[in-house]
N, C-alpha and C. Protein backbone atom coordinates (compact mmCIF):
# COMPACT_ATOMS: atom_id res chain seq x y z
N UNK A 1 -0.63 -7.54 -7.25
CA UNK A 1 -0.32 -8.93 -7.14
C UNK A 1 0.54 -9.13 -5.90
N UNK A 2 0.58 -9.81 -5.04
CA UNK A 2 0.59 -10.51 -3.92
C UNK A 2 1.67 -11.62 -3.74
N UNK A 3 3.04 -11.45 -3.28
CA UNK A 3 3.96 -12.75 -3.32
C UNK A 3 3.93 -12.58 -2.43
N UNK A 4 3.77 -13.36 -1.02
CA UNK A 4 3.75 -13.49 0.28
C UNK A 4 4.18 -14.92 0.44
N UNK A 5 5.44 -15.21 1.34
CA UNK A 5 5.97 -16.30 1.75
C UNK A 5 5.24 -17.45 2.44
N UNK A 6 4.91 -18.51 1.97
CA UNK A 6 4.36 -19.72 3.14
C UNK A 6 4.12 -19.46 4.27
N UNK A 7 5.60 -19.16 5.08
CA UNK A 7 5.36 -19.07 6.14
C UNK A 7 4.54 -17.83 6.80
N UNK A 8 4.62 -16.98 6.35
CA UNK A 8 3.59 -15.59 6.41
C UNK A 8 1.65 -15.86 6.43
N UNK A 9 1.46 -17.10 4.88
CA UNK A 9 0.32 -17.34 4.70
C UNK A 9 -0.15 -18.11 6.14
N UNK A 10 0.84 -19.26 6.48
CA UNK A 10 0.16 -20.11 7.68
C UNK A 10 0.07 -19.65 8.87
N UNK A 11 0.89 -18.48 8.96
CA UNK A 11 0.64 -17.93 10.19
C UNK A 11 1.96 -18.50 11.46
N UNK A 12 3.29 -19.34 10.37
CA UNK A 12 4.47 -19.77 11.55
C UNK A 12 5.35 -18.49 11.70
N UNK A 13 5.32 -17.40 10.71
CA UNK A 13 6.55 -16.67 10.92
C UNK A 13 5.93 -15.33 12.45
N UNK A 14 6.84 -15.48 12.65
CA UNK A 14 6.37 -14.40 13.52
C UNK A 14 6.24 -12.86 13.46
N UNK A 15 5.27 -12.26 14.28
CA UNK A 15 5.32 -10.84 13.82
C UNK A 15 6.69 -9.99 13.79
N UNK A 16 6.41 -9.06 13.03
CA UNK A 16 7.34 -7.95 12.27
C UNK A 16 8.79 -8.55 11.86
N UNK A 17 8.97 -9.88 10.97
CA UNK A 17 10.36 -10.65 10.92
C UNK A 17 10.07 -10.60 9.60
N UNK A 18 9.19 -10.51 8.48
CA UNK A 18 9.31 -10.34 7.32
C UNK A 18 9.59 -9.07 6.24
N UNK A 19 10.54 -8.86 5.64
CA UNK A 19 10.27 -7.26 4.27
C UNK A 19 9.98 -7.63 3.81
N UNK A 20 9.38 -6.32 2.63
CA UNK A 20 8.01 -6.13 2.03
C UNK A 20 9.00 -5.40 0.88
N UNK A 21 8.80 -5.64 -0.41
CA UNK A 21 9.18 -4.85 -1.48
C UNK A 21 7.64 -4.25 -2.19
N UNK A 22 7.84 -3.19 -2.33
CA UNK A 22 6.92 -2.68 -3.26
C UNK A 22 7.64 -3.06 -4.97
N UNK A 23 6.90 -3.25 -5.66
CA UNK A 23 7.35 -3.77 -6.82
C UNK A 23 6.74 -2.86 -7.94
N UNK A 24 7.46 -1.88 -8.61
CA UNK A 24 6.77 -0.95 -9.27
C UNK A 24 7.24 -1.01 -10.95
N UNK A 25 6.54 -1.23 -11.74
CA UNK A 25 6.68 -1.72 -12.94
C UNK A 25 6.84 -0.13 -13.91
N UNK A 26 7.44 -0.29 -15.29
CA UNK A 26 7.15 0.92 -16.33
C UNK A 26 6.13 0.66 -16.99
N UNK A 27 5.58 2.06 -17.09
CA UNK A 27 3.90 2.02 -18.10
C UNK A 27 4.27 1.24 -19.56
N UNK A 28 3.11 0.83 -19.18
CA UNK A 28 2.98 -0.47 -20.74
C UNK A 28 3.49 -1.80 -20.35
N UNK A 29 4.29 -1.88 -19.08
CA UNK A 29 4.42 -3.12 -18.88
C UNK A 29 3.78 -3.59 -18.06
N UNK A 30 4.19 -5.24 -17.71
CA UNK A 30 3.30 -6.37 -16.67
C UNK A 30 3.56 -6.32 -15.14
N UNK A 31 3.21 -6.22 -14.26
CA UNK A 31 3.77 -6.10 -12.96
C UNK A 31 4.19 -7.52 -12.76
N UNK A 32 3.31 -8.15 -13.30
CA UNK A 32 3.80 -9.99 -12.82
C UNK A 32 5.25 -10.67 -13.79
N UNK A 33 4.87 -10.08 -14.87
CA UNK A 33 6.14 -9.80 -15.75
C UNK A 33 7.86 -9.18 -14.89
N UNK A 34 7.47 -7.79 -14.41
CA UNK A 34 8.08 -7.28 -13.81
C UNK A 34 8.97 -8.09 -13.05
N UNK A 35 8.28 -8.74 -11.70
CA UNK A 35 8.72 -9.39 -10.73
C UNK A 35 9.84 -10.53 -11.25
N UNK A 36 9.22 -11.11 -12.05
CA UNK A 36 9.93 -12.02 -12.87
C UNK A 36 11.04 -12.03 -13.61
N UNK A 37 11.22 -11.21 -14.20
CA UNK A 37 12.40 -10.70 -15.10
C UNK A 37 13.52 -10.07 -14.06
N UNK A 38 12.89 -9.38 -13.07
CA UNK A 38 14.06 -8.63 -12.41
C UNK A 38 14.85 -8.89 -11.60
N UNK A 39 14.41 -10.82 -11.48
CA UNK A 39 15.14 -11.80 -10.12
C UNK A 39 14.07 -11.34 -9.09
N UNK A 40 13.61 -10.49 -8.78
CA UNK A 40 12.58 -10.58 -7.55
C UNK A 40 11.79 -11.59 -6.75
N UNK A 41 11.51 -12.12 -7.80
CA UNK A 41 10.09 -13.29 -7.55
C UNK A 41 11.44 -14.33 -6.91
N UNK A 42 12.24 -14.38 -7.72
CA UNK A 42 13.11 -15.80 -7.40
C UNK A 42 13.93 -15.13 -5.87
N UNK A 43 14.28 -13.96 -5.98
CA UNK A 43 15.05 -13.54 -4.63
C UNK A 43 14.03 -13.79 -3.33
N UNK A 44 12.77 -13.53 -3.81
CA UNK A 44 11.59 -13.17 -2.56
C UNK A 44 11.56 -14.55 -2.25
N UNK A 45 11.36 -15.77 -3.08
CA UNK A 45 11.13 -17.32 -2.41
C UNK A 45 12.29 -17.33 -2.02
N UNK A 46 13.34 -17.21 -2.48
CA UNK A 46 14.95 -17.99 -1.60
C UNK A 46 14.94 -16.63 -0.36
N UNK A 47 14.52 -16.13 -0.02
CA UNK A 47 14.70 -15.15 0.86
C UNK A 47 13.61 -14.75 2.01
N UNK A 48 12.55 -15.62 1.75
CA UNK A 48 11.05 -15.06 2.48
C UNK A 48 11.07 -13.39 2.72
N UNK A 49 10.87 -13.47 1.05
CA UNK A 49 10.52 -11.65 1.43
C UNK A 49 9.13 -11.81 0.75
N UNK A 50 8.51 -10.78 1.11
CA UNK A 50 7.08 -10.40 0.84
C UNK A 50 7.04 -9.19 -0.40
N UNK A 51 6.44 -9.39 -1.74
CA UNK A 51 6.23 -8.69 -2.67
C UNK A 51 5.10 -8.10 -3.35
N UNK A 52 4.71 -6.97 -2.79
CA UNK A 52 3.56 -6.23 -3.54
C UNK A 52 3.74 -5.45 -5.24
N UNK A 53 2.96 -5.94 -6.39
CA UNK A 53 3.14 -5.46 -7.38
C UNK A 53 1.63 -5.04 -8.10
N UNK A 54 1.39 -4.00 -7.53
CA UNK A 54 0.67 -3.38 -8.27
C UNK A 54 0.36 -2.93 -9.47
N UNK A 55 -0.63 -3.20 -10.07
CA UNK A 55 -0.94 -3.02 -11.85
C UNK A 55 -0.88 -1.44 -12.02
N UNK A 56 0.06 -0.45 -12.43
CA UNK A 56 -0.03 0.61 -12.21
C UNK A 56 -0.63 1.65 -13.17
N UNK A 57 -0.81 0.98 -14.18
CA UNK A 57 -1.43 1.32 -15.32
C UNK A 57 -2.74 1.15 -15.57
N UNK A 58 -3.51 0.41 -14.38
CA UNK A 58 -4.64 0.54 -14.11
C UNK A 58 -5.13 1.10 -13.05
N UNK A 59 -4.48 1.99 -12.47
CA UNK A 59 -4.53 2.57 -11.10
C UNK A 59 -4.43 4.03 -10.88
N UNK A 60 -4.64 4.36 -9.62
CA UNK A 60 -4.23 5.73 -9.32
C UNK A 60 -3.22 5.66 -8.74
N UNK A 61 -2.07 6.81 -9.81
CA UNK A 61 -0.50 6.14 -9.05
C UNK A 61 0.04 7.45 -8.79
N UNK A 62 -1.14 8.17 -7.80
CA UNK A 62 -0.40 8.69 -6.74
C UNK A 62 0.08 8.36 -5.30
N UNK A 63 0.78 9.14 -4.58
CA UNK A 63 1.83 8.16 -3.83
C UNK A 63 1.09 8.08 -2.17
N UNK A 64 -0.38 8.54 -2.26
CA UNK A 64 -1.00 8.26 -1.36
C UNK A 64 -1.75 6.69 -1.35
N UNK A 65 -2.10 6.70 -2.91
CA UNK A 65 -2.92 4.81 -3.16
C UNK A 65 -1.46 4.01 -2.84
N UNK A 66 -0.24 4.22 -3.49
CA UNK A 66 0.62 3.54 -2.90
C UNK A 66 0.72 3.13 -1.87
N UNK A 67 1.24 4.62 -0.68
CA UNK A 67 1.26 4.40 0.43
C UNK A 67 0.14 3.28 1.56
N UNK A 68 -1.09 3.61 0.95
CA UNK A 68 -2.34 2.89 1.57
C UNK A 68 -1.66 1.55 1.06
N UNK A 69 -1.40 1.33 0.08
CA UNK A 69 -1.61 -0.27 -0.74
C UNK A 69 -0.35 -0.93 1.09
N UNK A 70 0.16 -0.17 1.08
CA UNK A 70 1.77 -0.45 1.71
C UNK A 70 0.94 -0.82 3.16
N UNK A 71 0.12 0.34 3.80
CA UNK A 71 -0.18 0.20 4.90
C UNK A 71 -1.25 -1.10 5.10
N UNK A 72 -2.15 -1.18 4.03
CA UNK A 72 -2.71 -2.76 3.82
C UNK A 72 -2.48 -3.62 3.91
N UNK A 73 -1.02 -3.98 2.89
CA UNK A 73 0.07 -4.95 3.20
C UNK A 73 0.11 -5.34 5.11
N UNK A 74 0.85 -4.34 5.78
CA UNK A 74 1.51 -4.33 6.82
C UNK A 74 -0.24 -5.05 7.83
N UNK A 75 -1.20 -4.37 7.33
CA UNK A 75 -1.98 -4.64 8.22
C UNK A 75 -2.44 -6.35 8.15
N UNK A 76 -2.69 -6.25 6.91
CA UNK A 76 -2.95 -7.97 6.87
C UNK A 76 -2.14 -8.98 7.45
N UNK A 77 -0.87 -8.62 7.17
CA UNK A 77 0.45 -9.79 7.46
C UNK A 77 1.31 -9.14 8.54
N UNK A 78 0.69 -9.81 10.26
CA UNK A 78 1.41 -9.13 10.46
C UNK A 78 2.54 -9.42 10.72
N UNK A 79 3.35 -10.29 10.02
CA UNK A 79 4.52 -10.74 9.99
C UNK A 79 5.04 -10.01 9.15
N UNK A 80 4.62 -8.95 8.12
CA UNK A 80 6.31 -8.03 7.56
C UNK A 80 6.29 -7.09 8.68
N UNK A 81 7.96 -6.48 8.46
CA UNK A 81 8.02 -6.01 9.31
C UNK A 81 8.13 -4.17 8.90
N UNK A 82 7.32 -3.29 9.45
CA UNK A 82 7.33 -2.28 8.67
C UNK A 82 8.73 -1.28 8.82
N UNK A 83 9.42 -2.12 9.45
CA UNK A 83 10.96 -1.04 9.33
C UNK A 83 11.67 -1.69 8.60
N UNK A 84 10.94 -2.86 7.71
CA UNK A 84 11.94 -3.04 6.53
C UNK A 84 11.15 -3.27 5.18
N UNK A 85 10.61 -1.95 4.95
CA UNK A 85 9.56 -1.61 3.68
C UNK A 85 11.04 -1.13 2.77
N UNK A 86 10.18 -1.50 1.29
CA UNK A 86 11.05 -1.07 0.27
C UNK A 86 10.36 -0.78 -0.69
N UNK A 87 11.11 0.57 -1.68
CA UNK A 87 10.34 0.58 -2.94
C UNK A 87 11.42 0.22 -3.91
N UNK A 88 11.02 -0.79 -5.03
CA UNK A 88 11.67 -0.48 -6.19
C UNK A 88 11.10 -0.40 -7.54
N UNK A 89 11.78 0.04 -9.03
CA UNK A 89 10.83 0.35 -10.04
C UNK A 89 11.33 0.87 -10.83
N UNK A 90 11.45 0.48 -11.59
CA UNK A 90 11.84 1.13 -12.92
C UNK A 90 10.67 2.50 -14.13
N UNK A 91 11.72 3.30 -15.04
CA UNK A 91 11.00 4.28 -15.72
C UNK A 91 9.80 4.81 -14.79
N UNK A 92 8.32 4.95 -15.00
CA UNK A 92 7.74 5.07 -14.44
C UNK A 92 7.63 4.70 -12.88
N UNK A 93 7.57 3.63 -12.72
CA UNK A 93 7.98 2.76 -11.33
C UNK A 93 8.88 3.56 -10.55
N UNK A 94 10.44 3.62 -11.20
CA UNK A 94 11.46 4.56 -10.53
C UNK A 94 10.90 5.70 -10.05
N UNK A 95 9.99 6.26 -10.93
CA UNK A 95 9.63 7.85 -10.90
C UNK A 95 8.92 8.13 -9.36
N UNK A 96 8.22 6.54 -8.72
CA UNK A 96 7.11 6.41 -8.04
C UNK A 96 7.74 6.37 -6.63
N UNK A 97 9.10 5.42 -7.11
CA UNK A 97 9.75 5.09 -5.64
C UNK A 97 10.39 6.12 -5.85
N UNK A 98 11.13 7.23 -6.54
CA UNK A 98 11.50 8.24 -6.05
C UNK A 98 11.03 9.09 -5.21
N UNK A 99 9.67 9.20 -5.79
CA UNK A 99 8.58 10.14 -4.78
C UNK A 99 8.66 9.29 -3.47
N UNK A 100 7.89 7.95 -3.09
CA UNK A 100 7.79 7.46 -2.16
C UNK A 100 9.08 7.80 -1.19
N UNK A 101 10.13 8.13 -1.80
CA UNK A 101 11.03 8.01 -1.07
C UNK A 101 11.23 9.10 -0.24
N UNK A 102 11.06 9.96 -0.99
CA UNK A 102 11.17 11.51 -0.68
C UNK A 102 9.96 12.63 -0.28
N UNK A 103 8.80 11.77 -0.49
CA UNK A 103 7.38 11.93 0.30
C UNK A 103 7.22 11.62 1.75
N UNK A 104 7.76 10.00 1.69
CA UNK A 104 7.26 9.12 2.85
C UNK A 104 8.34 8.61 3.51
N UNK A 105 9.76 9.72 3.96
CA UNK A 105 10.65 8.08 3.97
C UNK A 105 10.62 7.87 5.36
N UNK A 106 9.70 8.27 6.56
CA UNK A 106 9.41 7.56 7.19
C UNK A 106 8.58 6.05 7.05
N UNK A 107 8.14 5.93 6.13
CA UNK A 107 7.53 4.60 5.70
C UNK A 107 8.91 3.49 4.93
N UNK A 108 9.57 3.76 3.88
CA UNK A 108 10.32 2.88 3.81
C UNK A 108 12.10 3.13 4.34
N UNK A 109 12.24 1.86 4.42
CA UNK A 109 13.81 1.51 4.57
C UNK A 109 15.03 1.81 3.22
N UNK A 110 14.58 1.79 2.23
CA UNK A 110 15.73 2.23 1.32
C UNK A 110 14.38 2.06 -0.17
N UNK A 111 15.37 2.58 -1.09
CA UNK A 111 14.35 2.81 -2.60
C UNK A 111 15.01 3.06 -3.66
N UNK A 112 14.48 1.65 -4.76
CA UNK A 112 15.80 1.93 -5.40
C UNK A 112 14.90 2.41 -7.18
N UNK A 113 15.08 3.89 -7.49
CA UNK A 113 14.28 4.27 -8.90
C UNK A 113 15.52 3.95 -9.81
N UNK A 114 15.28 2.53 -10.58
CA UNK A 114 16.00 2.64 -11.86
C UNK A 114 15.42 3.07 -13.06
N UNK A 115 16.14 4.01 -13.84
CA UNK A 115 16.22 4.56 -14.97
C UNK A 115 14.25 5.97 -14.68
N UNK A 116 14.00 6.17 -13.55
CA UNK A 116 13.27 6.89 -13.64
C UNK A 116 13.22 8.20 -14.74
N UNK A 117 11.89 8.03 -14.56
CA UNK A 117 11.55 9.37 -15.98
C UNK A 117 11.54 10.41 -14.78
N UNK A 118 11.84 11.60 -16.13
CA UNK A 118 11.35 13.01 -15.32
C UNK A 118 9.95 13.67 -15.24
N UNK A 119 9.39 12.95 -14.84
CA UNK A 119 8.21 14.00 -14.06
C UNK A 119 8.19 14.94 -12.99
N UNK A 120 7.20 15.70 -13.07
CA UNK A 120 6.97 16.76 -12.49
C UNK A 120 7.22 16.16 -10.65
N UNK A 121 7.98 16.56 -9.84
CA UNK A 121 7.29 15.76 -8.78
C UNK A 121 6.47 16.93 -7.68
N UNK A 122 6.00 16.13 -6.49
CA UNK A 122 4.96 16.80 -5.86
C UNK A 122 5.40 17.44 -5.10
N UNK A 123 4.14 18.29 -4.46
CA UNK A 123 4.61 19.74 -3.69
C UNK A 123 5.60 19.08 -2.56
N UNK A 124 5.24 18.13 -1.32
CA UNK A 124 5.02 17.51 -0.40
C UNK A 124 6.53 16.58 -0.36
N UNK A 125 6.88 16.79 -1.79
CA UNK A 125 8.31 15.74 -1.82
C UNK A 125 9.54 16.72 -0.47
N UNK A 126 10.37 15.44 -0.02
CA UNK A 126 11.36 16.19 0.26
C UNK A 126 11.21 16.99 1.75
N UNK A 127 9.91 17.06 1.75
CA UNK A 127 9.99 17.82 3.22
C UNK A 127 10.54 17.53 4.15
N UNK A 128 10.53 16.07 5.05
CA UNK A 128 10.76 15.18 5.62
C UNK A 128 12.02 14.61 5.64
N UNK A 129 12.88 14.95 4.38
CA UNK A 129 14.03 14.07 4.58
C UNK A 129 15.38 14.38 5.06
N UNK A 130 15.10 15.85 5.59
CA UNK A 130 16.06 16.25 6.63
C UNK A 130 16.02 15.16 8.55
N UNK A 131 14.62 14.40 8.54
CA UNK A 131 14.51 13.97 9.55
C UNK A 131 14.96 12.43 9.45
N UNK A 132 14.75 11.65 8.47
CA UNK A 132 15.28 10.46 7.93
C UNK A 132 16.23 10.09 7.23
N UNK A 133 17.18 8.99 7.44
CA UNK A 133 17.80 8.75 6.58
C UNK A 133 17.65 7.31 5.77
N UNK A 134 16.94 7.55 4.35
CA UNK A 134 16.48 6.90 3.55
C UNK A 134 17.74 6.63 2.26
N UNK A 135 18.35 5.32 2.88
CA UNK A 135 19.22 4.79 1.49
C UNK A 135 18.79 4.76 0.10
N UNK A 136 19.46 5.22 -0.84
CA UNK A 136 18.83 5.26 -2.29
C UNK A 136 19.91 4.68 -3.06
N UNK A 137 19.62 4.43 -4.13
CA UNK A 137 20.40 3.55 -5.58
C UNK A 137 20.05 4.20 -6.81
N UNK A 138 20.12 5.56 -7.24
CA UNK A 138 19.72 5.28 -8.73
C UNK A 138 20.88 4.53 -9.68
N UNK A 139 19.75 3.90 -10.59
CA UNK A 139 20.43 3.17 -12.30
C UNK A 139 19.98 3.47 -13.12
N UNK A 140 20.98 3.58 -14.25
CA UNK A 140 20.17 3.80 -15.68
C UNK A 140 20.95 2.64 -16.45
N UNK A 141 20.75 2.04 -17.75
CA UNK A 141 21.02 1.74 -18.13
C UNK A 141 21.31 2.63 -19.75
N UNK A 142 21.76 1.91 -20.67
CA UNK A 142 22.70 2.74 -22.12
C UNK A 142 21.19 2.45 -22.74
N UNK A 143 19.93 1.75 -22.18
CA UNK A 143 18.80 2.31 -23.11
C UNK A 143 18.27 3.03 -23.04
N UNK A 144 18.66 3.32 -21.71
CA UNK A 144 17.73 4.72 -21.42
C UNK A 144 18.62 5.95 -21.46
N UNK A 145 19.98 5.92 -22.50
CA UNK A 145 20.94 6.98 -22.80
C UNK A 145 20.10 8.10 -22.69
N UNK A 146 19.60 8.19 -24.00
CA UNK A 146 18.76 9.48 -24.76
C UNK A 146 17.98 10.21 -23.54
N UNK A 147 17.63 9.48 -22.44
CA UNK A 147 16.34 10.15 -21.34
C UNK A 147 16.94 11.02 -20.81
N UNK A 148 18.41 9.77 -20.14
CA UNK A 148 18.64 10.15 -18.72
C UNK A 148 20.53 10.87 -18.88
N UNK A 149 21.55 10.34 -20.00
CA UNK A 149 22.57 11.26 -20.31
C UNK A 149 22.61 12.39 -20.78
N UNK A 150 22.94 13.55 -21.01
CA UNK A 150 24.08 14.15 -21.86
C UNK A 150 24.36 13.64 -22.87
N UNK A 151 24.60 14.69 -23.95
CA UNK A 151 25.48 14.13 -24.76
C UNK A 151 26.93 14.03 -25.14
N UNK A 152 27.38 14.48 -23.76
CA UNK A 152 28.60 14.85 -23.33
C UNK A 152 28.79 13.34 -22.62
N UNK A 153 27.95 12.14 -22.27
CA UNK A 153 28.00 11.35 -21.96
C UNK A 153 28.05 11.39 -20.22
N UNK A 154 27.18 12.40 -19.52
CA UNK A 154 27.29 12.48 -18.33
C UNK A 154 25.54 12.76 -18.12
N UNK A 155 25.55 12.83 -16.86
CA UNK A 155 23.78 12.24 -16.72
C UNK A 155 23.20 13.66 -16.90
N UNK A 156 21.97 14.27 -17.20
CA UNK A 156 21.35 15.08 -17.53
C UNK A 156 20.96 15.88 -16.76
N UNK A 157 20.57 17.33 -16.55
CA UNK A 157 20.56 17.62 -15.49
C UNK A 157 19.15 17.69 -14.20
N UNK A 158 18.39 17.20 -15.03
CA UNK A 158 17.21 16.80 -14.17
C UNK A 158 17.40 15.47 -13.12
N UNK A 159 18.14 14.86 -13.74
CA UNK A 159 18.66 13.32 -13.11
C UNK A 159 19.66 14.06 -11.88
N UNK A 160 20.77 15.00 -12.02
CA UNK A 160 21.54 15.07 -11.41
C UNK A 160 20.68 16.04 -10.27
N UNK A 161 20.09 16.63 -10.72
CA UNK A 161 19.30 17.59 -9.48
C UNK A 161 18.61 16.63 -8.63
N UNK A 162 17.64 15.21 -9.07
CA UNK A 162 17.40 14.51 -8.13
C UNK A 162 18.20 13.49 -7.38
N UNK A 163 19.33 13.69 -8.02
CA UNK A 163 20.86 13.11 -6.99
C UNK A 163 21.02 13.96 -5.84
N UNK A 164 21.72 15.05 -6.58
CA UNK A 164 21.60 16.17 -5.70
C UNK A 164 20.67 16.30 -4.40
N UNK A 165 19.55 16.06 -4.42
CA UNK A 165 17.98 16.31 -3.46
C UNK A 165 18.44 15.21 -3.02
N UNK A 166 18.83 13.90 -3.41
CA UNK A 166 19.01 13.05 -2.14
C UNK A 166 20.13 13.06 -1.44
């Protein structure tokens, strides 16, 4: 799904003056949902930012269809600007912009995985990020205690190893 600013559609903004959020939802949920709930949709109109939200649960969500979805974006409009790409995303989503981040971070500007799950990640992660410096944010919230704490009440150690890596 596609939030692209007015001025982007008519063709007044000028090239490379717009960001681009990747908008990455948790399995079982709505991407259009997503946008909505998380202030996005409302930040992207008061802000002319450009928002890609991909249905990820109907997709191949490895971080190459991503990446393409991203380079699509950039090609169509060429008013975003690709040095200010972003991923964000929760559970699953998080899991995605983590990778993206640490796959590709010559492609985005900062990436923020809240409450990401632990999956396996890929060979290919990480190589790269001795050459970039890619701002990150992880969050969890107290629902996602059980995933992502301790029960010592400190974060777990799969969470802290991908602190650690960034």
């Amino acid at each position: 799904y596609e939030y692209v600013p007015e001025k982007v559609l008519s063709g007044v903004a000028l090239d490379n003056t717009v960001p681009l959020v990747l908008c990455l939802e948790g399995m079982g949920d709505d991407p259009r949902l997503f946008v909505e709930e998380t202030g996005l949709l409302t930040l992207a109109e008061d802000n002319a930012i450009a928002l890609v939200a991909p249905d990820i649960q109907n997709m191949d969500q490895s971080t190459e269809t991503l990446t393409a979805l991203v380079r699509w974006m950039l090609e169509r409009y060429p008013a975003l600007d690709e040095r200010r790409v972003y991923a964000f995303g929760y559970s699953t989503g998080g899991y995605l912009a983590d990778c993206l981040g640490s796959c590709y971070p010559e492609m985005f500007a900062a990436v923020a995985p809240f409450a990401p799950t632990n999956y396996r990640f890929p060979d290919n992660e990480g190589v790269k990020m001795d050459k970039y410096d890619v701002p990150v944010i992880f969050c969890t919230s107290s629902y996602d205690e059980r995933r992502l704490i301790g029960k010592c009440g400190h974060i777990n150690e799969a969470f802290s190893n991908r602190i650690a890596m960034w």
